[in-house]
C-alpha atoms as a PDB file:
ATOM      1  CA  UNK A   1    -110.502-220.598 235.097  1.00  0.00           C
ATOM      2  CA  UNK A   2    -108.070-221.459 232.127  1.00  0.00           C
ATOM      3  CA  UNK A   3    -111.382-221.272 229.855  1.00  0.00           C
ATOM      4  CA  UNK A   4    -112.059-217.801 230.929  1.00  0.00           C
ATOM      5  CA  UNK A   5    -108.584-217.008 230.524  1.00  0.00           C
ATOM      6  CA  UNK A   6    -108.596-218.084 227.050  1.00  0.00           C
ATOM      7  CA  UNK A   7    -111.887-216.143 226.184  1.00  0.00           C
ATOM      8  CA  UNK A   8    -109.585-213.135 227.767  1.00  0.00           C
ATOM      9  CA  UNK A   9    -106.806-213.872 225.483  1.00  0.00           C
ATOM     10  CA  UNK A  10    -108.619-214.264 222.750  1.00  0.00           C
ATOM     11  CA  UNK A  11    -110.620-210.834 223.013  1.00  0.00           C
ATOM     12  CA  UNK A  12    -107.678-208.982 223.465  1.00  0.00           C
ATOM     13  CA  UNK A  13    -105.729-210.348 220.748  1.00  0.00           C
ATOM     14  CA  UNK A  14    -109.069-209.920 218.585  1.00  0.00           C
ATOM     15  CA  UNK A  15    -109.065-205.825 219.590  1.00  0.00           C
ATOM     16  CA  UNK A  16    -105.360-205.846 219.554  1.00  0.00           C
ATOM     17  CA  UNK A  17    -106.418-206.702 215.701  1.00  0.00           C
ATOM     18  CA  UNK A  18    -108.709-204.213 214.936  1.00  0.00           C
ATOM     19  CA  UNK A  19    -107.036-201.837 216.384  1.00  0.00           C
ATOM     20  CA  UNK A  20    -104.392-202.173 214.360  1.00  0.00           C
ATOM     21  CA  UNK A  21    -106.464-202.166 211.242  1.00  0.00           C
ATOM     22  CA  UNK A  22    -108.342-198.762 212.120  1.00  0.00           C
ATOM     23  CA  UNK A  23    -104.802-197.600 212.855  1.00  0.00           C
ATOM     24  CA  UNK A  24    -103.244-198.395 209.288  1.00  0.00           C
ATOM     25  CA  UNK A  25    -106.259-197.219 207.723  1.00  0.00           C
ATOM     26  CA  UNK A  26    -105.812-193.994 209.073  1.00  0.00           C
ATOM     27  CA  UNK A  27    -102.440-193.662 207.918  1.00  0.00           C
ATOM     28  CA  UNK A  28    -103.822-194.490 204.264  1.00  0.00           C
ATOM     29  CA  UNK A  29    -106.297-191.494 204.956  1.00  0.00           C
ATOM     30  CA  UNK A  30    -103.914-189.035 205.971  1.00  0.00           C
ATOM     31  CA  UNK A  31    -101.695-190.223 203.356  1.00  0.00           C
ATOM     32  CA  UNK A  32    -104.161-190.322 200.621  1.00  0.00           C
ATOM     33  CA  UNK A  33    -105.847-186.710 201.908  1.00  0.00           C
ATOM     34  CA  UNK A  34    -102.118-185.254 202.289  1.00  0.00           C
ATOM     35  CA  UNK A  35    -101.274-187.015 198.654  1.00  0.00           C
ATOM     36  CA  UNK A  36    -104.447-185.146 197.510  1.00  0.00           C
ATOM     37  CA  UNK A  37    -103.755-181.725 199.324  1.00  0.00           C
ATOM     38  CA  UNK A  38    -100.494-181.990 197.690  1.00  0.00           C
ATOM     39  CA  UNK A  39    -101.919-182.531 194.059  1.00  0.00           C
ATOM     40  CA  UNK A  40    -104.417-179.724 194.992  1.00  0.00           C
ATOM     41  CA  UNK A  41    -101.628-177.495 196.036  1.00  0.00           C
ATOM     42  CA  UNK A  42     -99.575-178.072 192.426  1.00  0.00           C
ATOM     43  CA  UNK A  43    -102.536-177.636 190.423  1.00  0.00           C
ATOM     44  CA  UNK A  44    -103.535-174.708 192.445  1.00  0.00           C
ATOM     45  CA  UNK A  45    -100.114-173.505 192.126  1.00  0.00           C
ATOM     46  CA  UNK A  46    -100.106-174.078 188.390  1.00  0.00           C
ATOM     47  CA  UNK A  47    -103.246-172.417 187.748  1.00  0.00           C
ATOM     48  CA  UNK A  48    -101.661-169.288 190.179  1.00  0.00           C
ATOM     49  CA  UNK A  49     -97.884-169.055 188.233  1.00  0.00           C
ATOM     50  CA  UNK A  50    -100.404-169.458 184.768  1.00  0.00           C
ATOM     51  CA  UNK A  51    -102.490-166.839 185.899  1.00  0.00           C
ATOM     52  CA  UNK A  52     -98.477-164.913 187.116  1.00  0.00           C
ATOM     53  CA  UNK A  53     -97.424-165.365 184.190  1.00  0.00           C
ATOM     54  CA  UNK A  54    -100.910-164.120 181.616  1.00  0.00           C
ATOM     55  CA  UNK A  55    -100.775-161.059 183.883  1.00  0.00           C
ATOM     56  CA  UNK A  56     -97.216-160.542 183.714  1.00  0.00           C
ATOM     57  CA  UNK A  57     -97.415-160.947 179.710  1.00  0.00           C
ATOM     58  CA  UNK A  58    -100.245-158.621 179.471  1.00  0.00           C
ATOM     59  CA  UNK A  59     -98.095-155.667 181.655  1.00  0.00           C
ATOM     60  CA  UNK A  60     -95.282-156.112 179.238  1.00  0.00           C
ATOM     61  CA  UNK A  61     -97.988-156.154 176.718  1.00  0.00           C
ATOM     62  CA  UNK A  62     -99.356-153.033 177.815  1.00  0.00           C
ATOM     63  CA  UNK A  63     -96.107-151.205 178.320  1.00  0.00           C
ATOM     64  CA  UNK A  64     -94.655-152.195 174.671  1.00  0.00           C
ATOM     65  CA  UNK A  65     -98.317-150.420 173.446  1.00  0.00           C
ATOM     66  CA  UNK A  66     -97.614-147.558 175.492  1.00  0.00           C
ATOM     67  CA  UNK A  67     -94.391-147.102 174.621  1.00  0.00           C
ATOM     68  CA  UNK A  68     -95.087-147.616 170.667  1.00  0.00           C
ATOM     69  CA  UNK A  69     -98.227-145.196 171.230  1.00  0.00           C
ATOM     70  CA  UNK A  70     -95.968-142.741 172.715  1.00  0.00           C
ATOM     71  CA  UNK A  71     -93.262-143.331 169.937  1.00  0.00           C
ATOM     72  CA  UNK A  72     -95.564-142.977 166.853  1.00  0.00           C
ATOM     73  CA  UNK A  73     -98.318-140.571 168.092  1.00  0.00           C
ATOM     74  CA  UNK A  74     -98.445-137.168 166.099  1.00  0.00           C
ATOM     75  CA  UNK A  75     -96.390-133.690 168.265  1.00  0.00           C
ATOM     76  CA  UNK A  76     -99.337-131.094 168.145  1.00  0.00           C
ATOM     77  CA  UNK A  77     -98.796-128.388 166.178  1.00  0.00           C
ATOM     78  CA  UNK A  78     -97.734-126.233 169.569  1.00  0.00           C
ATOM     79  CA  UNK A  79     -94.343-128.130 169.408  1.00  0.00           C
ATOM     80  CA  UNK A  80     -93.737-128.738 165.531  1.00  0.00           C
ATOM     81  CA  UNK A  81     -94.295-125.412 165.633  1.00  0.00           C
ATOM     82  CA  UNK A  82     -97.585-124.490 163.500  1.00  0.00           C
ATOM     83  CA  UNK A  83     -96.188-121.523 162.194  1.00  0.00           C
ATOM     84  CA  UNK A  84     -93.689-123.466 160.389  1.00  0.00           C
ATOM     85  CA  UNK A  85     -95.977-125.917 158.745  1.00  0.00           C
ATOM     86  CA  UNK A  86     -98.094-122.788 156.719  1.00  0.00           C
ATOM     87  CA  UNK A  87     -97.350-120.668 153.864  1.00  0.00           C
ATOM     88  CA  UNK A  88     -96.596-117.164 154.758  1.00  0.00           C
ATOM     89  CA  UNK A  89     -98.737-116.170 151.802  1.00  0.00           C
ATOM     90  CA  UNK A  90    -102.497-117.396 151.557  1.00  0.00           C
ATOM     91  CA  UNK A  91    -102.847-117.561 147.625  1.00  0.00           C
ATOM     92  CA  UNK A  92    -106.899-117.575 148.182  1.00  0.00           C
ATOM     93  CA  UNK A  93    -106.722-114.413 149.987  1.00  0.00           C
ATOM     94  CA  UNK A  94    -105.957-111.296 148.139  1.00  0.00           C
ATOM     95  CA  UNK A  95    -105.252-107.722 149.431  1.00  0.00           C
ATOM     96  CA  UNK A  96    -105.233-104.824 147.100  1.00  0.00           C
ATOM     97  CA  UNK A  97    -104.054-101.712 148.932  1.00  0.00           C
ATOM     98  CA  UNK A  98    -105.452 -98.499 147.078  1.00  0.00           C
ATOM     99  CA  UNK A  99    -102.343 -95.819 146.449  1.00  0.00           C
ATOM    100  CA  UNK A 100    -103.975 -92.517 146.196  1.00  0.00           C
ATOM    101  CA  UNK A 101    -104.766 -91.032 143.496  1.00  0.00           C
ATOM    102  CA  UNK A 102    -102.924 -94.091 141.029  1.00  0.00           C
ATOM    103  CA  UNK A 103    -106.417 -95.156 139.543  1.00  0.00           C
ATOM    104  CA  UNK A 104    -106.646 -98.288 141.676  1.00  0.00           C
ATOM    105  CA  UNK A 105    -110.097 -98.225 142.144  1.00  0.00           C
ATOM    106  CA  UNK A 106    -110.175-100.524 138.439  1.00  0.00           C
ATOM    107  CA  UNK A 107    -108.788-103.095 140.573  1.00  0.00           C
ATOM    108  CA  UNK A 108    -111.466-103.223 142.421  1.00  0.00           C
ATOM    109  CA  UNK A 109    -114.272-102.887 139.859  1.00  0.00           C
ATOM    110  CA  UNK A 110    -113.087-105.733 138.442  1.00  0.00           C
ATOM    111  CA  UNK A 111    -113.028-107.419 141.857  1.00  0.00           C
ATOM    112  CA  UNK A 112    -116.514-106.488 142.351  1.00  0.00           C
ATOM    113  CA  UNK A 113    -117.716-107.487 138.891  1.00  0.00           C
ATOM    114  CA  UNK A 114    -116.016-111.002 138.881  1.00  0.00           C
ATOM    115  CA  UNK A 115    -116.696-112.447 142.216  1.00  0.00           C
ATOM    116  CA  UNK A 116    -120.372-113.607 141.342  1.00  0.00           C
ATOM    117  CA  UNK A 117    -118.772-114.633 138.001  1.00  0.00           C
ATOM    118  CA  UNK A 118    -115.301-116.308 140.222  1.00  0.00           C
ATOM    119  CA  UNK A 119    -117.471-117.306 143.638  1.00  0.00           C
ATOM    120  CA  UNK A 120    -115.517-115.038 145.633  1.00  0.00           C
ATOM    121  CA  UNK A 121    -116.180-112.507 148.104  1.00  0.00           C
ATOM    122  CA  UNK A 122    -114.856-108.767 147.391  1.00  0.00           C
ATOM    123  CA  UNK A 123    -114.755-106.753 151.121  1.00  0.00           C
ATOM    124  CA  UNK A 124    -114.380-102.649 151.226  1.00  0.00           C
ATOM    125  CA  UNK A 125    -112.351-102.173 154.384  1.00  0.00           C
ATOM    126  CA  UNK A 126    -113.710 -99.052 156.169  1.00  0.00           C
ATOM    127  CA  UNK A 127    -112.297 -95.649 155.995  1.00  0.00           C
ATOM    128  CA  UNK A 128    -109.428 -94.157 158.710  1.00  0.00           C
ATOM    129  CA  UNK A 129    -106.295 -96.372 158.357  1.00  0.00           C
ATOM    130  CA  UNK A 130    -104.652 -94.652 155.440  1.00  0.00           C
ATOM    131  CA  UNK A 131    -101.848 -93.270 157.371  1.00  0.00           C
ATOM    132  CA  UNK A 132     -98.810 -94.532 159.845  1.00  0.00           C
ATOM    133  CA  UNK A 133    -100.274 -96.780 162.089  1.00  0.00           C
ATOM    134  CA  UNK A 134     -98.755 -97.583 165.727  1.00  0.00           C
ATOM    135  CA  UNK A 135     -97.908-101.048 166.310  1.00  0.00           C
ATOM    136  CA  UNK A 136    -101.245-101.608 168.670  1.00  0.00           C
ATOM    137  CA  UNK A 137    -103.383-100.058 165.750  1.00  0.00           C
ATOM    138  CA  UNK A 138    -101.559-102.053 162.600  1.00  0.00           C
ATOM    139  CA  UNK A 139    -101.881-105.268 165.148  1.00  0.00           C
ATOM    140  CA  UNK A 140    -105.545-104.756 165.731  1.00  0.00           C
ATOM    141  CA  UNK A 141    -106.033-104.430 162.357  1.00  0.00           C
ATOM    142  CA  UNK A 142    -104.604-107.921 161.047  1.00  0.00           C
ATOM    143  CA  UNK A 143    -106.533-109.199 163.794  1.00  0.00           C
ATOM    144  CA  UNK A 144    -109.868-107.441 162.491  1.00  0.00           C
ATOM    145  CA  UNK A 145    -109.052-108.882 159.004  1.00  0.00           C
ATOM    146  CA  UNK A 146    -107.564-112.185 160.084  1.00  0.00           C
ATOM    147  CA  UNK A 147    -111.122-112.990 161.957  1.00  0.00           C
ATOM    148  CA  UNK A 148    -113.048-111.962 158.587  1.00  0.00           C
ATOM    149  CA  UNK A 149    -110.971-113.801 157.042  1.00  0.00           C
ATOM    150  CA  UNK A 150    -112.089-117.067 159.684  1.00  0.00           C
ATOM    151  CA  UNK A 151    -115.509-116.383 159.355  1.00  0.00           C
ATOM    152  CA  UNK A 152    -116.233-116.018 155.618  1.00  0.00           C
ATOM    153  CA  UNK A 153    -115.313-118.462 152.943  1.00  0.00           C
ATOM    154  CA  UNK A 154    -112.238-118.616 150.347  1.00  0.00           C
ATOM    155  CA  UNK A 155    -111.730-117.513 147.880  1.00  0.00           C
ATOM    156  CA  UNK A 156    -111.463-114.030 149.272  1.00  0.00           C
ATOM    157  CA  UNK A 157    -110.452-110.692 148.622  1.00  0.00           C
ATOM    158  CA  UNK A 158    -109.824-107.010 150.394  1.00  0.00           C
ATOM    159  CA  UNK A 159    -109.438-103.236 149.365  1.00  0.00           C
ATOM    160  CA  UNK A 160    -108.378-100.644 151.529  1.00  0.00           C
ATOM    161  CA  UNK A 161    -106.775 -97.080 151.823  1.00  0.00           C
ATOM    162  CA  UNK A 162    -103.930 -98.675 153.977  1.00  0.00           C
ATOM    163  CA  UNK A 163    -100.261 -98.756 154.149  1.00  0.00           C
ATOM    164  CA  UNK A 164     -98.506-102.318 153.507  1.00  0.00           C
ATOM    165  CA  UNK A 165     -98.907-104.508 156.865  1.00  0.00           C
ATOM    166  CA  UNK A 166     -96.814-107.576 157.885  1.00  0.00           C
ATOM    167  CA  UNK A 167     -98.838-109.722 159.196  1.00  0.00           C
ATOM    168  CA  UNK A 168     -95.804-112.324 159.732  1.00  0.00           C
ATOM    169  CA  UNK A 169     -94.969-110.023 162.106  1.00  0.00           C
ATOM    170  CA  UNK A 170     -97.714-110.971 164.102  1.00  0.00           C
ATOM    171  CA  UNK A 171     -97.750-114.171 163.808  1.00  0.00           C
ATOM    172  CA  UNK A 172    -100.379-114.208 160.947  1.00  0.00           C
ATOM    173  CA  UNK A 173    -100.615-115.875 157.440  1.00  0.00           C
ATOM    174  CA  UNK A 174    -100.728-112.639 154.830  1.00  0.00           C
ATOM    175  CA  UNK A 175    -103.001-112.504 152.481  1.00  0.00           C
ATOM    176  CA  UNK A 176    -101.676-111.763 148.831  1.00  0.00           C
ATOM    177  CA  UNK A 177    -101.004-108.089 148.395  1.00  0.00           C
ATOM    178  CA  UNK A 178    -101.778-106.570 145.288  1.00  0.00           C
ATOM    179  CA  UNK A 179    -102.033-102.682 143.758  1.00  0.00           C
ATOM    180  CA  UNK A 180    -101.727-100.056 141.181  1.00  0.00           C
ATOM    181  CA  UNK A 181     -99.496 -96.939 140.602  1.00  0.00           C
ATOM    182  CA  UNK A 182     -99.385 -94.454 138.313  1.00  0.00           C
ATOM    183  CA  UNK A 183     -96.377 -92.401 136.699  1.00  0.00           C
ATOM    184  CA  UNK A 184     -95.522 -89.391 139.398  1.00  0.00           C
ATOM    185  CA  UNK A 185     -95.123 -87.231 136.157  1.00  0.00           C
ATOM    186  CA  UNK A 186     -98.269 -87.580 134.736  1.00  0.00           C
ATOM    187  CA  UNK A 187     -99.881 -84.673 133.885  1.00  0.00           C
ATOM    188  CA  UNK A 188    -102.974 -85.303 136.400  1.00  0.00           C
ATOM    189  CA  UNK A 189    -100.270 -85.435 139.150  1.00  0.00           C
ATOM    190  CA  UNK A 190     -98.786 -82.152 138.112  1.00  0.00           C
ATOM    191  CA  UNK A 191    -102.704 -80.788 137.964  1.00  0.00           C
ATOM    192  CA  UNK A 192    -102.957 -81.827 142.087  1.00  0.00           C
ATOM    193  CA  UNK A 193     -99.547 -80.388 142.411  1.00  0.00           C
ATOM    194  CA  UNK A 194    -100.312 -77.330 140.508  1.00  0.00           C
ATOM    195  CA  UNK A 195    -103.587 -76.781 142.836  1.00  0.00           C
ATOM    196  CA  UNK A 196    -101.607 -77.428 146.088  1.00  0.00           C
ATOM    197  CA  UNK A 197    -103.405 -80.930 146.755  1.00  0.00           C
ATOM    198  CA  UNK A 198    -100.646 -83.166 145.640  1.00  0.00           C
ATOM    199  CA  UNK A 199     -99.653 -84.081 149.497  1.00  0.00           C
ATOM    200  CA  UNK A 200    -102.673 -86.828 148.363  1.00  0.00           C
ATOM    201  CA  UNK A 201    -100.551 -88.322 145.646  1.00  0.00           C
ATOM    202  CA  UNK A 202     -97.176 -87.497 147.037  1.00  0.00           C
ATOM    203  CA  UNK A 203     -97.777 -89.728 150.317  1.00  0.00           C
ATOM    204  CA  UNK A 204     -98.805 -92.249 147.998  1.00  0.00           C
ATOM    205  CA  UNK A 205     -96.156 -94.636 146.009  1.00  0.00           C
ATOM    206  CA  UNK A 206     -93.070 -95.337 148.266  1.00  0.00           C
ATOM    207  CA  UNK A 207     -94.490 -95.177 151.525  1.00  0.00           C
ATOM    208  CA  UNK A 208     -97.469 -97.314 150.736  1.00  0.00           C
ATOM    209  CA  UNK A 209     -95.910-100.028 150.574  1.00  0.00           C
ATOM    210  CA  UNK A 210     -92.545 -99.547 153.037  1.00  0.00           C
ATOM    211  CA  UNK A 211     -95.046 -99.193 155.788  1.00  0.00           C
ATOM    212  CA  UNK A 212     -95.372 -97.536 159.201  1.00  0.00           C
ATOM    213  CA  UNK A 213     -91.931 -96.961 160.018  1.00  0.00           C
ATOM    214  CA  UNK A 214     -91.740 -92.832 160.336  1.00  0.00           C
ATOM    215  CA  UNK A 215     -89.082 -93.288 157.840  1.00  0.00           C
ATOM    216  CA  UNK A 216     -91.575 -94.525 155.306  1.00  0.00           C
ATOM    217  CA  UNK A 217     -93.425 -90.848 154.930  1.00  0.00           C
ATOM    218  CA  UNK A 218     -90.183 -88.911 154.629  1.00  0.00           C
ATOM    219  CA  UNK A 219     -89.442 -87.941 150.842  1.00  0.00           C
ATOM    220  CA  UNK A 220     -86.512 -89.159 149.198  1.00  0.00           C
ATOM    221  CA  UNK A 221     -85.786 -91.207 151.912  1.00  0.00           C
ATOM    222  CA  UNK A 222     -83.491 -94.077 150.088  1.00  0.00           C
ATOM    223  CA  UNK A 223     -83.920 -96.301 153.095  1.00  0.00           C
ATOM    224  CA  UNK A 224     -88.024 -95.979 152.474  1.00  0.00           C
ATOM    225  CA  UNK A 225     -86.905 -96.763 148.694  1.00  0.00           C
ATOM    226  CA  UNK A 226     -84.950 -99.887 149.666  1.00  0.00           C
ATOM    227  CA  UNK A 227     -87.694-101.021 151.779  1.00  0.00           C
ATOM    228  CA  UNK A 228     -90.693-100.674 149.517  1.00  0.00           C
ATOM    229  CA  UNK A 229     -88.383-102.726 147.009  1.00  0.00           C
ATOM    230  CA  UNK A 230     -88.348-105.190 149.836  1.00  0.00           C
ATOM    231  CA  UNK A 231     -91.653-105.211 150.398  1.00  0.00           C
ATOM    232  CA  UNK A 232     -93.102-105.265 146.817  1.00  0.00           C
ATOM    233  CA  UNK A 233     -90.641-108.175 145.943  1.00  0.00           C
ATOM    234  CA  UNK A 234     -91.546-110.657 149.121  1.00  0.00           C
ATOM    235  CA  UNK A 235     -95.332-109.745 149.594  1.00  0.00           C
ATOM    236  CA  UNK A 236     -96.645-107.641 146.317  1.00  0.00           C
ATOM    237  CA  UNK A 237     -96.436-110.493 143.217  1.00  0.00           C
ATOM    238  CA  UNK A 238     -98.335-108.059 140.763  1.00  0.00           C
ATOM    239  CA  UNK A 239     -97.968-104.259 140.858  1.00  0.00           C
ATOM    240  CA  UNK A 240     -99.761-103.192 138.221  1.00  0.00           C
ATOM    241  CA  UNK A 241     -99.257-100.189 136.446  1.00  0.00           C
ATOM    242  CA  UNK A 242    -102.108 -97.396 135.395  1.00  0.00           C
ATOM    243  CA  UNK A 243    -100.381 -96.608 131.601  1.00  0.00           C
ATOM    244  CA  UNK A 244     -99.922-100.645 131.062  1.00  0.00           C
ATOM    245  CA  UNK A 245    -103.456-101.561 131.800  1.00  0.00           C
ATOM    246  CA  UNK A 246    -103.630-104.307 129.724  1.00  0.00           C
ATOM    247  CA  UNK A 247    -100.816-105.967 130.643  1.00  0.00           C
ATOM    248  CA  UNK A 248    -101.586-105.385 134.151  1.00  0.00           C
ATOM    249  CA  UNK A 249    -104.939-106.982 133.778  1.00  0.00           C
ATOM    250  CA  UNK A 250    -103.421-110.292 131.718  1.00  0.00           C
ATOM    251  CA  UNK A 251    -100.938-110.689 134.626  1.00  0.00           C
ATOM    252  CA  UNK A 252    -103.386-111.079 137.299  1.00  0.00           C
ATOM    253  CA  UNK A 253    -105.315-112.954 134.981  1.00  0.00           C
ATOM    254  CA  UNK A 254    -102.646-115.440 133.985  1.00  0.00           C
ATOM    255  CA  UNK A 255    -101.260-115.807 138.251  1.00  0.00           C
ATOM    256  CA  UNK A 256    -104.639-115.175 139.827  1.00  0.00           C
ATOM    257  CA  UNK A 257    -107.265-117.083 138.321  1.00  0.00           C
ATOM    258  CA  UNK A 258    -109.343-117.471 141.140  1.00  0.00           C
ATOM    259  CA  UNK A 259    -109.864-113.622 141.260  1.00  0.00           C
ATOM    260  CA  UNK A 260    -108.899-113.196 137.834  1.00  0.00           C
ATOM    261  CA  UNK A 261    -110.505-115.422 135.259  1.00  0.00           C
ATOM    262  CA  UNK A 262    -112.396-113.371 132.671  1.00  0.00           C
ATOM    263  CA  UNK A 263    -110.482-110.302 133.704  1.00  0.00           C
ATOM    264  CA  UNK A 264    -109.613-109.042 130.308  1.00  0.00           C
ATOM    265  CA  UNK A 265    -113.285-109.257 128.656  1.00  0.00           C
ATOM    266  CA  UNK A 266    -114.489-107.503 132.115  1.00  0.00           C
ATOM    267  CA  UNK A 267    -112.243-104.630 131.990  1.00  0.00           C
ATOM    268  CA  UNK A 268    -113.058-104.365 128.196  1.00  0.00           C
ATOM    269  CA  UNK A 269    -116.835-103.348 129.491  1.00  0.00           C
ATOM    270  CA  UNK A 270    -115.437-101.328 132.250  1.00  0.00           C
ATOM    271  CA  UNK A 271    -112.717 -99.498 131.296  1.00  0.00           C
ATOM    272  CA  UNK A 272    -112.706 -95.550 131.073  1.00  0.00           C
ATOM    273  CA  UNK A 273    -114.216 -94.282 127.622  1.00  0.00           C
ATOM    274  CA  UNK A 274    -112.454 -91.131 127.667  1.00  0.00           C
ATOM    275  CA  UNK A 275    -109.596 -90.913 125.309  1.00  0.00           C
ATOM    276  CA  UNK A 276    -107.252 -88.797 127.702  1.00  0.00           C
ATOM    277  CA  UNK A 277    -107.813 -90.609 130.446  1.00  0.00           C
ATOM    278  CA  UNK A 278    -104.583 -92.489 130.058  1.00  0.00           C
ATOM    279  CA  UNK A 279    -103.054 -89.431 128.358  1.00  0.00           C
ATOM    280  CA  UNK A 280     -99.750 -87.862 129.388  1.00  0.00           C
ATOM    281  CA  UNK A 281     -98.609 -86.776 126.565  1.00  0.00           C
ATOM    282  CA  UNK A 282     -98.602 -83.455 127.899  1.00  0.00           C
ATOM    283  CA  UNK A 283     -95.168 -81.309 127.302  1.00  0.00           C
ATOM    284  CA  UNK A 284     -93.615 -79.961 130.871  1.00  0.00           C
ATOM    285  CA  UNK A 285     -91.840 -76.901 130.864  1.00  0.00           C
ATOM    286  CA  UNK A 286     -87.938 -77.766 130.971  1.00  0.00           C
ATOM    287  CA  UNK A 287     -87.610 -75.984 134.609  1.00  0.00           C
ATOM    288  CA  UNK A 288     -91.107 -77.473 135.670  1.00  0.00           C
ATOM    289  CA  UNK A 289     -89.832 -80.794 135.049  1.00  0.00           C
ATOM    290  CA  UNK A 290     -86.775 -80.651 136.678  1.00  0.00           C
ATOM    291  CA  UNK A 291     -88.205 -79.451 139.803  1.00  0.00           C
ATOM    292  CA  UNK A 292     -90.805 -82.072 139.765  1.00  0.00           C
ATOM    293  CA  UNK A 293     -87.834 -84.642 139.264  1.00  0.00           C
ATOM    294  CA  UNK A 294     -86.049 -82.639 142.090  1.00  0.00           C
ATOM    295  CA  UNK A 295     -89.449 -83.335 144.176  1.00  0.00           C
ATOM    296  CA  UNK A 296     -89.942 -86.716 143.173  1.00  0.00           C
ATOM    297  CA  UNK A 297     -86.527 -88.247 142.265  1.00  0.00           C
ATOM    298  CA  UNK A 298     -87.272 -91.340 144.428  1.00  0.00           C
ATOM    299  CA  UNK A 299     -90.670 -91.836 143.034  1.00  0.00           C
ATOM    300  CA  UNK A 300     -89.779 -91.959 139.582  1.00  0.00           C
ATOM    301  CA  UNK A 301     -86.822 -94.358 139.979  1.00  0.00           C
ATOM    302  CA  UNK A 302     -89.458 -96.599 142.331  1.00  0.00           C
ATOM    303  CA  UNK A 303     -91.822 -96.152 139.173  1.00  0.00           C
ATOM    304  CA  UNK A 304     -89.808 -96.839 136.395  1.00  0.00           C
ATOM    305  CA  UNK A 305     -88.516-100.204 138.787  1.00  0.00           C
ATOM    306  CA  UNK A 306     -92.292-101.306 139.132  1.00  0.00           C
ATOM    307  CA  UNK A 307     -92.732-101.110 135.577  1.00  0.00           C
ATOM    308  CA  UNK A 308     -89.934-102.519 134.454  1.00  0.00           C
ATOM    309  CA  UNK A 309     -91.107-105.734 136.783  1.00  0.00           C
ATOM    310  CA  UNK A 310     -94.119-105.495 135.257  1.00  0.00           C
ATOM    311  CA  UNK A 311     -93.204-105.422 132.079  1.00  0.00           C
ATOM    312  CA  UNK A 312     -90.573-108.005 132.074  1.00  0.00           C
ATOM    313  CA  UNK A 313     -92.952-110.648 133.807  1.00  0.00           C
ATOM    314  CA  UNK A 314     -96.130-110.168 131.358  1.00  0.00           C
ATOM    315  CA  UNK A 315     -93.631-110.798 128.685  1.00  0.00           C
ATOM    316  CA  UNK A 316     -92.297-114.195 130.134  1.00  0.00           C
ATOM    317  CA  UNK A 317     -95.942-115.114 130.172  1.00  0.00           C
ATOM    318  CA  UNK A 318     -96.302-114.473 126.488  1.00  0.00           C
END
């Protein structure tokens, strides 16, 4: 009995043993596996506030771009205001509105025979706008000529039997206005009087270039006057005058060049052959005179102005 006892005792002590054993090196386990999930965790958690952080950076990144792209990108030209950033005057484009009756059509001779010479285009506006236009009508017509003017290439130049138009006034860039008068008293002007035509010269001069306003087409109006002077001083840099041909021609020729160049050997070829042509020499009749004058007071002092401006600013050039 006491040897079976002892085998007892010693069999339990020896599981008592291992039992102890397997228990402590489950402890290790858990320890080392919770040691480990803990390590995993920090580098995990690293890696996740690394990847916080690279994310975060590139947001602010993104935002500072934004907010230098929206600081240093260019307004359209809607909100400069486009307007603003162009001329009023387009120096390539050139408008030379035909006064009755003033010898104008030299102008555009030498238009025509210079713009192979120049490479420019010369363009005869149709017939039909020679009077007062309504606001719809002169509106429609800066539209006609503003889409030419898209559609062909610059250098380029107009001639037409019409009135000055603002085209600022509708929000378009002008083209250069230039023309040609001719002295109310000359004796070709007293012939259309004489023969009861001269409401074709008469309607000429002043109210060509004042415009549409009804005021324009009254005679001796002094607010038409005032107006024309406006006009011909902001829009019109050359008015050229019929007696001062030359002079006309070397202004254009001196401010225009891209029109202009070989002006004066052109109109050399062209120019009337007829020895009276710029003759008006002719003696008036004291009391014809004075009512012509009385008829054309305005005229003449809008005449004598012009060429005065002309005169004055061919010499400068000299």
């Amino acid at each position: 009995m006491r040897k079976y006892r002892g085998v007892s005792l010693f069999g339990c002590l020896a599981l008592t043993m291992a039992f102890l054993v397997l228990a402590t090196r489950l402890v290790l386990v858990e320890d080392e596996a919770e040691i480990a999930a803990n390590e995993e965790a920090e580098v995990y958690g690293a890696y996740r506030t690394e990847d916080s952080y690279e994310s975060g950076s590139a947001k602010a990144s993104t935002r500072k771009t934004e907010k230098q792209t929206q600081r240093y990108v260019t307004r359209s030209l809607a909100e400069l205001g486009n307007r603003a950033l162009i001329p009023e005057t387009n120096e390539h484009v050139m408008m030379v509105t035909r006064v009755p009756g003033s010898g104008s059509e030299l102008l555009v001779l030498l238009l025509q025979h210079l713009q192979g010479y120049n490479a420019f285009k010369h363009i005869r506006l149709p017939p039909g706008d020679e009077g007062t236009l309504s606001s719809l009508q002169q509106e429609l017509l800066v539209e006609e000529i503003t889409s030419i003017i898209r559609q062909e290439a610059i250098p380029l130049s107009f001639d037409g039997d019409v009135r000055f138009l603002n085209f600022s006034a509708f929000g378009r860039q002008s083209p250069t206005y230039v023309s040609l008068v001719r002295d109310p008293l000359d004796p070709k002007t007293l012939d259309r009087f004489k023969r009861g035509d001269s409401v074709t010269i008469y309607r000429g001069s002043i109210c060509h270039f004042c415009g549409h306003d009804s005021r324009c087409s009254e005679r001796n109006n002094a607010w038409a006057l005032q107006q024309a002077k406006a006009n011909v001083l902001k829009w019109y840099p050359i008015v050229g005058i019929l007696d001062h041909m030359n002079q006309t021609v070397k202004s254009l020729e001196v401010n225009f060049p891209y029109f202009f160049e070989g002006a004066s050997l052109m109109y050399e070829k062209i120019r009337p052959k007829k020895k009276n042509f710029f003759n008006n020499s002719t003696i008036l009749k004291p009391l014809t005179k004075k009512h012509l004058m009385d008829f054309l007071k305005l005229e003449v002092e809008f005449y004598e102005w012009l060429k005065s401006r002309l005169l004055n600013s061919t010499s400068e050039n000299v």
